[in-house]
Protein backbone atom coordinates (compact mmCIF):
# COMPACT_ATOMS: atom_id res chain seq x y z
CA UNK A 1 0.00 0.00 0.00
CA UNK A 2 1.03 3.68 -0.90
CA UNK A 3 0.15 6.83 -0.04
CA UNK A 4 1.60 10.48 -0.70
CA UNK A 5 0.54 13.35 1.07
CA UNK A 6 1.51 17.36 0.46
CA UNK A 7 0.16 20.69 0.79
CA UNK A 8 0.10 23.95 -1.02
CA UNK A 9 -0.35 27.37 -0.28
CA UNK A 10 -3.50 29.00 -1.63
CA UNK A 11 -3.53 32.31 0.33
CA UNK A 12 -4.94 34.84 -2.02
CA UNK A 13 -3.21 38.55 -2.08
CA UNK A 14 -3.92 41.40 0.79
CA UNK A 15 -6.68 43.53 -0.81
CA UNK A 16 -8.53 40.79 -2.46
CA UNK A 17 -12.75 40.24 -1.81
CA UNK A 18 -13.84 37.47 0.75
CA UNK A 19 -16.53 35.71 0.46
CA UNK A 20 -19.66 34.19 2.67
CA UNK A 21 -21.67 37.40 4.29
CA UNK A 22 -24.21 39.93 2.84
CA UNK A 23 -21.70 42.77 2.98
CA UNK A 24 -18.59 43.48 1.16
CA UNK A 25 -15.18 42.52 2.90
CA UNK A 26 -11.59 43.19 1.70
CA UNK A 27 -8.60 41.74 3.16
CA UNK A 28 -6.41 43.51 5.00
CA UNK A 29 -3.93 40.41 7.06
CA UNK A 30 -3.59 36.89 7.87
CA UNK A 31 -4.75 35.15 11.10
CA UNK A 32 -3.85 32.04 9.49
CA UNK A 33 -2.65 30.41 6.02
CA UNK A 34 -4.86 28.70 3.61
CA UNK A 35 -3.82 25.70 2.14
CA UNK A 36 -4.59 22.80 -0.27
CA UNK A 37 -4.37 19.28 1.21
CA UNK A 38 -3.93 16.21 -0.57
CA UNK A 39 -3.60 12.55 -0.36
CA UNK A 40 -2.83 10.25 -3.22
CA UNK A 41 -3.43 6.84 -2.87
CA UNK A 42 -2.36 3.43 -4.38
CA UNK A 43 -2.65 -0.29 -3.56
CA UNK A 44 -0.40 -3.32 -4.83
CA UNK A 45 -3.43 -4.00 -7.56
CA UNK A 46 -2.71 -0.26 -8.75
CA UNK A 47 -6.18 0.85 -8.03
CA UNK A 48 -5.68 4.80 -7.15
CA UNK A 49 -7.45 7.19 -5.53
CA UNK A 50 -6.96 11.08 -5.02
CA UNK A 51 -8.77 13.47 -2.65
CA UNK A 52 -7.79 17.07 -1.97
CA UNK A 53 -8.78 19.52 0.60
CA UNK A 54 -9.39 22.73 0.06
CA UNK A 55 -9.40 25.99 2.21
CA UNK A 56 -12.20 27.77 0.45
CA UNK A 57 -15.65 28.51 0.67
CA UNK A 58 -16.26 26.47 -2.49
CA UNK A 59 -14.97 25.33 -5.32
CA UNK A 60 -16.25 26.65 -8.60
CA UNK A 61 -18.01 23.77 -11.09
CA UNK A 62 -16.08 24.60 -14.21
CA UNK A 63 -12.62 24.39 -11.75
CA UNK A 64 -13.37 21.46 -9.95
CA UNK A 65 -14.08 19.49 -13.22
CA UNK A 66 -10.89 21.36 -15.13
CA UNK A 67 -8.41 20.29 -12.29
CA UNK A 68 -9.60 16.48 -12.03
CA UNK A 69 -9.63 16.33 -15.78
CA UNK A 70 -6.00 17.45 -15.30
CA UNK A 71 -5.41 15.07 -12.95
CA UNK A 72 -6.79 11.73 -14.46
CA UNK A 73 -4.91 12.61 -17.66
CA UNK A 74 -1.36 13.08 -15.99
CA UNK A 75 -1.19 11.05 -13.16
CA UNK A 76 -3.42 8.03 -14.27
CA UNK A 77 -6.20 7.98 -12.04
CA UNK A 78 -9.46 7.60 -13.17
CA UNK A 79 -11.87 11.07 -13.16
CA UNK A 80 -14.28 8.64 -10.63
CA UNK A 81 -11.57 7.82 -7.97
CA UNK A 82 -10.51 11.74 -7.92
CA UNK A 83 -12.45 14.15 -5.64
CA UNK A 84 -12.21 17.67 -4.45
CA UNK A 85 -13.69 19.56 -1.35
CA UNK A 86 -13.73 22.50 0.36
CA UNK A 87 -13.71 23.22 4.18
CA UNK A 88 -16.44 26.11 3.25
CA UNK A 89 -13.78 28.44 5.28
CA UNK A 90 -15.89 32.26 5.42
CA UNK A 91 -12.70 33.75 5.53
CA UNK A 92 -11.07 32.98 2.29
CA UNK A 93 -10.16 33.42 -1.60
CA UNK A 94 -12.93 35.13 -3.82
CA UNK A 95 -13.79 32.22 -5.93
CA UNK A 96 -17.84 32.88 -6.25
CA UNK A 97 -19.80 35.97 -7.56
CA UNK A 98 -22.50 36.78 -4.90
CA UNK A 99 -24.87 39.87 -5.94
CA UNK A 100 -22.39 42.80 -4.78
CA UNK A 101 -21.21 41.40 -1.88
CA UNK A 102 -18.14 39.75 -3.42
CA UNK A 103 -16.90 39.43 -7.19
CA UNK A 104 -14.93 35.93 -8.04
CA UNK A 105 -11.43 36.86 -9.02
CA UNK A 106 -10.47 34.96 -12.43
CA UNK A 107 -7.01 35.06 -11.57
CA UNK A 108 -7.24 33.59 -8.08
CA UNK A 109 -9.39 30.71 -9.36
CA UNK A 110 -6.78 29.62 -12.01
CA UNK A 111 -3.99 30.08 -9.22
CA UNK A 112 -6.08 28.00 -6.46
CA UNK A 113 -6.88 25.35 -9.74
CA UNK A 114 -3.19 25.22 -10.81
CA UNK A 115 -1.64 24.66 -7.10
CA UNK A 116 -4.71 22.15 -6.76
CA UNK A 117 -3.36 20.21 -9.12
CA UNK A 118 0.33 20.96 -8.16
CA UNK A 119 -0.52 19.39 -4.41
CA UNK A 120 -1.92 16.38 -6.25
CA UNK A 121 0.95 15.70 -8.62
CA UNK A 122 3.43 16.36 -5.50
CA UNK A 123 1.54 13.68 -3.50
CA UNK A 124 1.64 11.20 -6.07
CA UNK A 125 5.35 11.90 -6.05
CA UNK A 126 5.92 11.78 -2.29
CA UNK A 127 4.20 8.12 -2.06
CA UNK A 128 5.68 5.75 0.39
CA UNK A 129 4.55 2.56 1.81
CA UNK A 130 1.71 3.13 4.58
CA UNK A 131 -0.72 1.25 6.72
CA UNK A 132 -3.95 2.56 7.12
CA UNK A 133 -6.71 2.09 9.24
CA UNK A 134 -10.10 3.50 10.54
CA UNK A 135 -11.61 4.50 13.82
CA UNK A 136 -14.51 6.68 14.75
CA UNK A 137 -14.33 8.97 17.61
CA UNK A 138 -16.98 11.37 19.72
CA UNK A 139 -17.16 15.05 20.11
CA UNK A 140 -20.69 16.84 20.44
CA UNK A 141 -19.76 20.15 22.19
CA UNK A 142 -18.22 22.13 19.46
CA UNK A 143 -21.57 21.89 16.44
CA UNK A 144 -25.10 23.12 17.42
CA UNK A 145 -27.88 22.31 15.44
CA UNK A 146 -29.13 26.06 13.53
CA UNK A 147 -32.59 25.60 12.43
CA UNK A 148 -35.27 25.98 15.19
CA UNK A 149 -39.42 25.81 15.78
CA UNK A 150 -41.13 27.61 18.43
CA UNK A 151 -43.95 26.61 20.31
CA UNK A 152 -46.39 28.67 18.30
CA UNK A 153 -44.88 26.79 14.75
CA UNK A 154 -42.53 29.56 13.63
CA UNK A 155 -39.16 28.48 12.10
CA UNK A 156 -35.78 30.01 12.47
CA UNK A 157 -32.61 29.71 11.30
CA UNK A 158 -30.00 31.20 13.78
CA UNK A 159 -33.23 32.77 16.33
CA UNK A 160 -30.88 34.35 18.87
CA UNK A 161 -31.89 33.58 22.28
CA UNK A 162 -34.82 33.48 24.25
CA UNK A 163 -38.27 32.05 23.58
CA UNK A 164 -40.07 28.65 23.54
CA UNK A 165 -38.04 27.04 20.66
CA UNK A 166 -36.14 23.88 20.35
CA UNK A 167 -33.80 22.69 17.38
CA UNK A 168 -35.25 20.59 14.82
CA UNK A 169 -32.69 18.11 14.64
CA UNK A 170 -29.53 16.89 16.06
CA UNK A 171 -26.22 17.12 14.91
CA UNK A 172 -23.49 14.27 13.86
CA UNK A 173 -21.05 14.04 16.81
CA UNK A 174 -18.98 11.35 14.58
CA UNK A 175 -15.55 12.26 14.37
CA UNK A 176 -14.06 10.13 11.28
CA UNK A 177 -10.56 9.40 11.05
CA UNK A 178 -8.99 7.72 8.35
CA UNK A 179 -5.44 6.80 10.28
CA UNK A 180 -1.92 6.71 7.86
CA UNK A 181 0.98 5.79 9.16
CA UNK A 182 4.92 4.82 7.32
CA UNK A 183 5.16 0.99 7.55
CA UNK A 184 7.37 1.49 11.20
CA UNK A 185 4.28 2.92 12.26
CA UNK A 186 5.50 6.75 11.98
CA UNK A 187 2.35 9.14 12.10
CA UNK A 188 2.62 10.13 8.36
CA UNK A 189 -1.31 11.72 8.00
CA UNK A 190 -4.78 11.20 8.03
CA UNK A 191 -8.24 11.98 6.53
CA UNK A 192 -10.20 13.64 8.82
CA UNK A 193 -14.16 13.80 8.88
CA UNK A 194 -16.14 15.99 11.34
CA UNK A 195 -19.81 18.19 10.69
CA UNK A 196 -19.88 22.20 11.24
CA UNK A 197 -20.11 25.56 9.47
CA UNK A 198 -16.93 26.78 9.08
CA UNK A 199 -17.90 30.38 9.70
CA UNK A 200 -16.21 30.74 13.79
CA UNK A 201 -13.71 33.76 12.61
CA UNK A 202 -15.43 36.35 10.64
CA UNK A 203 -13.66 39.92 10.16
CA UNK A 204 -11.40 40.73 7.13
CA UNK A 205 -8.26 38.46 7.53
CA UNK A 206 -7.98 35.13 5.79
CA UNK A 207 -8.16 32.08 7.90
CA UNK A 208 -8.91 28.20 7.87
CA UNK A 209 -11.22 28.37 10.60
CA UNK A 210 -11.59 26.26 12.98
CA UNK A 211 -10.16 23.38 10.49
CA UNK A 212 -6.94 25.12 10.54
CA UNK A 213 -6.42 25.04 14.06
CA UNK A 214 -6.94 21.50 14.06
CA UNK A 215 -4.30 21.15 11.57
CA UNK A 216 -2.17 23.57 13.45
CA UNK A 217 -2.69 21.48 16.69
CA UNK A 218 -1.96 18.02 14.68
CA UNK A 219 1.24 19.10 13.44
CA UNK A 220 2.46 20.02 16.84
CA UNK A 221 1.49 16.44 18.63
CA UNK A 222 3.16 14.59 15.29
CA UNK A 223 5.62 17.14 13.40
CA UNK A 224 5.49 19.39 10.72
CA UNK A 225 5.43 16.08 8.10
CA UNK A 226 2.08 15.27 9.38
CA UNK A 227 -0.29 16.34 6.75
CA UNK A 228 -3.90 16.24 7.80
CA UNK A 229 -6.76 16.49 5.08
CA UNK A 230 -10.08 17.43 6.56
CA UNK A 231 -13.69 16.80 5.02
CA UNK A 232 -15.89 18.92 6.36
CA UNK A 233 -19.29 16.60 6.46
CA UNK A 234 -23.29 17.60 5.69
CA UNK A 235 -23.23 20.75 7.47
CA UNK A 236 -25.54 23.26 5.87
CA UNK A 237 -27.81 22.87 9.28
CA UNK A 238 -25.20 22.68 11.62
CA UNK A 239 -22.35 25.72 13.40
CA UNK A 240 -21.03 26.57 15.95
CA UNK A 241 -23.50 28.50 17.86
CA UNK A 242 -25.73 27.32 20.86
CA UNK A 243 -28.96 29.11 20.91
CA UNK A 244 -30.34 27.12 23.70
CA UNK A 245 -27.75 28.03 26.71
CA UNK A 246 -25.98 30.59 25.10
CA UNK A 247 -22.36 31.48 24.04
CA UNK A 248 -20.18 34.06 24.09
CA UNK A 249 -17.37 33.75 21.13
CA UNK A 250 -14.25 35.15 22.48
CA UNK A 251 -11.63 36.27 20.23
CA UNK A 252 -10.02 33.02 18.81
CA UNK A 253 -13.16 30.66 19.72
CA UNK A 254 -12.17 28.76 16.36
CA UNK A 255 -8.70 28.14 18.17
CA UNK A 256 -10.44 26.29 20.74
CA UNK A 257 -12.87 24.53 18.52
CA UNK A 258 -10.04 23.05 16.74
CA UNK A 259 -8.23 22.02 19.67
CA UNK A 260 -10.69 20.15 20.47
CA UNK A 261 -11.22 18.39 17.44
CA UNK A 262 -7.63 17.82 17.21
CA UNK A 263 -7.79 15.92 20.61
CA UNK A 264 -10.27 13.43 20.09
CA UNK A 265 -8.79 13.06 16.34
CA UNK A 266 -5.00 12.09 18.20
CA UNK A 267 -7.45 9.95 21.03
CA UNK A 268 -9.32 8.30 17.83
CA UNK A 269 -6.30 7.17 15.40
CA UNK A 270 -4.23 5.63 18.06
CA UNK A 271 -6.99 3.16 18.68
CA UNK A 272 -7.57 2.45 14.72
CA UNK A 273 -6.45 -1.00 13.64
CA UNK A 274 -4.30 -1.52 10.66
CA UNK A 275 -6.39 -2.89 7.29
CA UNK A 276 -4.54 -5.91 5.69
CA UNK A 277 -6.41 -5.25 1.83
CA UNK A 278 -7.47 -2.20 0.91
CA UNK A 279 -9.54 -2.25 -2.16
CA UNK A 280 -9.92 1.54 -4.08
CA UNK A 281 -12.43 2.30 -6.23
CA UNK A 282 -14.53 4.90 -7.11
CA UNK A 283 -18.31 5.73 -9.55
CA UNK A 284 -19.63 9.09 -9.85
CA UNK A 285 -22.55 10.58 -11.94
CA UNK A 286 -23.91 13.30 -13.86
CA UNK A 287 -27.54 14.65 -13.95
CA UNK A 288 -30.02 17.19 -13.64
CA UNK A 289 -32.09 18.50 -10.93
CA UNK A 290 -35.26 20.55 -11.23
CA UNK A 291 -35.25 24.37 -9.82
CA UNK A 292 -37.80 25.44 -7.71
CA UNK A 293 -40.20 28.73 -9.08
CA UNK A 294 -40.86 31.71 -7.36
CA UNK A 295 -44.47 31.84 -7.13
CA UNK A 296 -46.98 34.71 -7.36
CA UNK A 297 -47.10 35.93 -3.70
CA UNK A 298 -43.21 35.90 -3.66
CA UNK A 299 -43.19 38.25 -7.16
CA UNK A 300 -45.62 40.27 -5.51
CA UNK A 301 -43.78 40.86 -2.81
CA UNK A 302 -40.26 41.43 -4.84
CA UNK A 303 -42.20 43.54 -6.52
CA UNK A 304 -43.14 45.47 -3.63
CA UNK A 305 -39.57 45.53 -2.13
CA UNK A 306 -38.51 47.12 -5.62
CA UNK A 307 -40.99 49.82 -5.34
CA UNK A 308 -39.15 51.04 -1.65
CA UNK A 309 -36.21 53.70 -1.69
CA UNK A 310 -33.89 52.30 0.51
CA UNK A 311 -34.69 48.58 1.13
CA UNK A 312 -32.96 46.37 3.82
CA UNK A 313 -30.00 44.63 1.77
CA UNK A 314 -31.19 41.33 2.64
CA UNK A 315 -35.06 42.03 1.13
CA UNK A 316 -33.75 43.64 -2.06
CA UNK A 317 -31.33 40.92 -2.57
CA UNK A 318 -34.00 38.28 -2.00
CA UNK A 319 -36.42 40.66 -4.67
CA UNK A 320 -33.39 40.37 -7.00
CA UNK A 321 -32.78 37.04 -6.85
CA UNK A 322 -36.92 35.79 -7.26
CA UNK A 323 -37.44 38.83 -10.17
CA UNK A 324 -34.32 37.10 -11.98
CA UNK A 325 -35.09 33.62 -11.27
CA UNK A 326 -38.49 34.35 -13.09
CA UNK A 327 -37.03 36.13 -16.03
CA UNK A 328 -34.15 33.37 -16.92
CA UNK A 329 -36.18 30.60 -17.50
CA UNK A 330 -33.77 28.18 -16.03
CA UNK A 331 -35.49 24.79 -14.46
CA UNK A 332 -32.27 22.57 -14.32
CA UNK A 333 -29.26 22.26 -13.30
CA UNK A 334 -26.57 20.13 -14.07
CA UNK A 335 -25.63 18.09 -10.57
CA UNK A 336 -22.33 15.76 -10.10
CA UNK A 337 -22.13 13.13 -7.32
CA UNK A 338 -19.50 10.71 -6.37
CA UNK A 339 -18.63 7.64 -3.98
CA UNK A 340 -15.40 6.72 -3.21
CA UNK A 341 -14.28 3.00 -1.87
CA UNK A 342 -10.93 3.13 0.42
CA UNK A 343 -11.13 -0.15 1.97
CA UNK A 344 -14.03 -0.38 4.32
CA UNK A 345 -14.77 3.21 4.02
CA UNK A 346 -17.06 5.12 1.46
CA UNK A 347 -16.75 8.33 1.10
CA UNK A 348 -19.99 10.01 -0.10
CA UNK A 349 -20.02 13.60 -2.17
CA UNK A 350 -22.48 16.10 -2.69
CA UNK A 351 -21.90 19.35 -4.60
CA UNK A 352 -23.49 21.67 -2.11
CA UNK A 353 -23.97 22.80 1.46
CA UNK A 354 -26.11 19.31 2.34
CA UNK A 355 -27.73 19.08 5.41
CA UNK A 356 -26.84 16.42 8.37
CA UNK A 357 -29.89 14.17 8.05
CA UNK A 358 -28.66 12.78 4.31
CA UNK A 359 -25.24 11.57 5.81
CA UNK A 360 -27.35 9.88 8.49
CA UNK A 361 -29.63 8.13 6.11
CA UNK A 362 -26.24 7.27 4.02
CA UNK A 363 -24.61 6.04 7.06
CA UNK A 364 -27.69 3.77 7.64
CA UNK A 365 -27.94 2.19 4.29
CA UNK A 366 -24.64 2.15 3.04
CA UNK A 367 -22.95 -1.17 1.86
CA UNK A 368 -19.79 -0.10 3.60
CA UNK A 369 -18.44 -0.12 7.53
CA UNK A 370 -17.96 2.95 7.53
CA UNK A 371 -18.74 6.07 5.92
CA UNK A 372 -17.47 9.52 5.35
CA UNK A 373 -19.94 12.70 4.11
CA UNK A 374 -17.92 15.03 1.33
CA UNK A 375 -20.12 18.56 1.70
CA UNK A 376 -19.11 20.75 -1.74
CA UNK A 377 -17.00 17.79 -3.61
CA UNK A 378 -16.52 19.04 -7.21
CA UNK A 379 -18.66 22.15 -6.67
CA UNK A 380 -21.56 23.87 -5.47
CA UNK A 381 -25.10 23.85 -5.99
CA UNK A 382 -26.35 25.23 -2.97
CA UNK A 383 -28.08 24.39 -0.02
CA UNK A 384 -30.00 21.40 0.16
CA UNK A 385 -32.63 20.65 2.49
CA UNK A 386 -34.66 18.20 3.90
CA UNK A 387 -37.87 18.80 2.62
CA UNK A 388 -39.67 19.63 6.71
CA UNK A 389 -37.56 22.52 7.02
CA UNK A 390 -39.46 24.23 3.74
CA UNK A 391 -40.33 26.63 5.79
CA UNK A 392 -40.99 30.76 6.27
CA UNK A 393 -37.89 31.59 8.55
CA UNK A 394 -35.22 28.85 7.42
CA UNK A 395 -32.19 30.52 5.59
CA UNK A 396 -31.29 27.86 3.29
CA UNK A 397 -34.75 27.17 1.87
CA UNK A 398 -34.98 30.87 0.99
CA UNK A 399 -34.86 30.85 -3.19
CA UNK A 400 -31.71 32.56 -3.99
CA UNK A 401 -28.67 31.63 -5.66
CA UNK A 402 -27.15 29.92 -2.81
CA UNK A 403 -30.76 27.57 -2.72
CA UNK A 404 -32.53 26.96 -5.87
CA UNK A 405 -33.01 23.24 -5.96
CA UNK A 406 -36.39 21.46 -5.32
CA UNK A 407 -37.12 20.07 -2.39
CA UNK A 408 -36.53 16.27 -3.44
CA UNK A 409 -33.08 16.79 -4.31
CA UNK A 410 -31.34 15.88 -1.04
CA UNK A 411 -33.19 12.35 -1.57
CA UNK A 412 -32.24 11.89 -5.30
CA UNK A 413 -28.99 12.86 -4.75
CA UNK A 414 -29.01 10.11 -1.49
CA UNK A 415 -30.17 7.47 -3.45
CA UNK A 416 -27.93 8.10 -6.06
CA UNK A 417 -24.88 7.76 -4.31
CA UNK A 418 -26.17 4.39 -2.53
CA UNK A 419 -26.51 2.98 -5.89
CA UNK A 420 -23.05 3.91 -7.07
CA UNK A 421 -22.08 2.35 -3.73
CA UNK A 422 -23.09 -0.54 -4.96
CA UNK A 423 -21.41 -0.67 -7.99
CA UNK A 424 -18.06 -0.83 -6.17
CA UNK A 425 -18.62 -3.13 -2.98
C-alpha cells in the first residue's frame, strides 16, 4: 500500500474580496494560512485514488471538473476515484460571484486550480509505503444544530436567544478518522471527517477556521510532516452557535474549537487497527435536478420591495434574486455526485452545502463499515434541504442563488450515491 501526502499554499493577495456574508469585505492580514491538502493513494493492484482539501468557501463547477480532468490525464487515475472539497472556510479566496457582496477573481481561481493540481501531482510523487486504518471517535460540544421551531410553529434559522423554541434536529457528533501511518508505524497523516459551518472567525483576515487550528494542533502532537486532510461533512444545518444556553465567542473561539477536534482526532487514530487489503475504487454521476419557481405571492412581494427607496439589503437581494429567477427561465441544473471505496470506508459527495440528516440516512444504508460525508465535492449547488424545514424563517430554503433546488433533491442525490455504492462493494 502507498500513499503520498503534500500541501500547497492557496492564500490569495492582501486587498482581495472574501466571500460568505451579505456585505462586502476586503482583506487587510492573515490570522492564518490557507492551504490545499492532498492525499494520493495506491494499492499493490494499482487501483488509485486522489482526494484534496481545500481551504475555500467552495470550489467553482467549471474548476473542480478542469483540475480532475488534469489530474486523471497526468497522473493516471481515473476522473471517478478523484475528488475535491472545500472546508467552506468564510474567511477565504474570492472564488464565487454573490450579488455585490463579493466578485470571483479569475485570476485567483486559475492560481487555487493550478496549485490544486500541483498538491496532487506532489503527492503522487511523495508516495511511500503506509498502513492505514479507521476509527470513529466522539465530540458533540463544538456543532449546534441552527434551524429551530417555536412553540407557536414559527421556524428560524440562527433565532438568537430566548423564547419557547427547540432545534429541529440533532447534529453528527462522529468524528471520522482515516489513520496513515509509514510501515514502522511513523504518524505520516490522516483523513479527517467531522460536521460544522466553518464560519467561527469572521472579520477581514484570511483564515482556515476552525479546520486550521486542528491542523495547526496536529502538526504540533506529530511534526510538521504530518499532513492532515479534513472533510468537512453535511453541514448546511449545523455551526457553531448554541442558541439554547448561550455562548459568548471570544476572540479566537475557532482556536479552541479546533483544539478540540484535534484531541479526540490524536485519542481516535491511536486506537484504529491496521487494514490488511485495501480495495480503491470509485463511480460518480452526472444529472439534472429541477429548480424550484418563485411563485406569485413571492413576485408580488419582490415587486413590492422594488418599489421602496432604501430597502434592507437582505429584502432587495432576496427581490433580485426571485425577479431574476423568473425572467431566466432556467429549471435545471446540471448536478455531479460521487462515492469513493478506500477499503471499508465510502466516502460520499455532494456538490453543495447538504444538510446532516442525508449523511445519516447514508450512514444507515450504506454497503460499507464505515462512511465519510464530502459537503461541496466538485462544486456547489447550494443548499439542500430536507424537505420539513421548507419553511418561512429557514435561511437555506430561501430561493436565492445559494438555494434553488427542489425540495426532493437531497433524496435523489441520497439514493444516487447508494446505488453507485453498490457498484463498487
Amino acid at each position: 500500500m502507498k500513499c503520498g501526502l503534500y500541501e500547497t499554499d492557496i492564500t490569495p493577495t492582501l486587498g482581495s474580496e472574501i466571500p460568505g456574508q451579505f456585505y462586502m469585505r476586503i482583506s487587510d492580514g492573515i490570522h492564518d494560512k490557507l492551504y490545499a491538502h492532498a492525499l494520493y493513494m495506491c494499492n499493490d493492484k494499482d487501483e488509485k485514488v486522489i482526494i484534496v482539501s481545500c481551504d475555500s468557501i467552495l470550489l467553482p463547477d467549471e474548476t473542480a471538473e478542469e483540475a480532475r480532468t488534469v489530474l486523471s490525464e497526468r497522473i493516471g487515475v481515473k476522473k471517478e476515484c478523484i475528488m475535491l472539497v472545500a472546508t467552506h472556510t468564510h474567511t477565504g479566496g474570492p472564488v464565487e460571484t454573490w450579488d455585490e457582496f463579493v466578485h470571483m477573481d479569475e485570476k485567483y481561481v486559475e492560481f487555487l486550480k493550478s496549485r490544486i493540481i500541483d498538491a496532487a501531482c506532489m503527492a503522487e510523487k511523495e508516495q511511500r509505503s503506509v498502513r492505514i486504518g479507521y476509527a470513529k471517535g466522539y465530540e458533540d460540544r463544538i456543532a449546534y444544530y441552527r434551524d429551530f421551531v417555536f412553540s407557536d410553529g414559527r421556524y428560524r434559522t440562527n433565532p438568537g436567544l430566548g423564547g419557547d423554541k427547540k432545534p429541529y434536529g440533532d447534529i453528527d457528533p462522529e468524528v471520522g478518522v482515516l489513520r496513515i501511518d509509514c510501515e514502522d508505524g511513523t504518524p505520516y497523516g490522516a483523513i479527517v471527517n467531522y460536521t460544522c459551518h466553518c464560519d467561527c472567525v469572521g472579520g477581514t483576515k484570511y483564515s482556515a477556521d476552525y479546520p486550521g487550528a486542528m491542523k495547526q494542533t496536529l502538526k504540533k502532537v506529530y511534526g510538521d510532516g504530518f499532513i492532515p486532510v479534513y472533510i468537512n461533512g453535511f453541514c448546511g444545518n449545523i455551526n457553531h452557535c448554541d442558541f439554547e444556553k448561550g455562548f459568548h465567542q471570544v476572540p479566537g473561539h475557532y482556536k479552541r474549537m479546533g483544539r478540540m477536534l484535534a484531541a479526540e482526532v490524536i485519542r481516535t487514530r491511536e486506537v484504529a487497527d491496521y487494514w490488511d487489503d485495501v480495495v480503491i475504487d470509485g463511480a460518480h454521476e452526472y444529472f439534472t435536478i429541477a429548480t424550484r419557481e418563485p411563485g406569485a405571492e413571492l413576485l408580488e412581494w419582490a415587486r413590492q420591495i422594488k418599489e421602496k427607496e432604501n430597502p434592507a439589503v437582505g429584502d432587495r437581494f432576496y427581490a433580485d434574486q426571485a425577479i431574476a429567477y423568473q425572467k431566466s427561465g432556467v429549471r435545471q441544473i446540471p448536478v455531479s455526485v460521487q462515492t469513493l471505496r478506500i477499503g471499508d470506508l465510502a466516502v460520499y459527495g455532494m456538490p453543495g452545502e447538504i444538510y446532516v440528516e442525508f449523511a445519516k440516512y447514508l450512514k444507515k444504508h450504506s454497503p460499507s463499515c464505515y462512511t465519510m460525508s464530502a459537503n461541496l465535492a466538485n462544486g456547489c449547488v447550494g443548499y439542500v434541504p430536507i424537505k420539513e424545514l421548507f419553511q418561512p424563517g429557514i435561511y437555506e430554503a430561501r430561493l436565492c442563488v445559494t438555494s434553488q433546488l427542489i425540495p426532493d433533491a437531497g433524496y435523489i442525490m441520497s439514493d444516487r450515491l447508494l446505488d453507485l455504492a453498490k457498484q463498487i462493494w
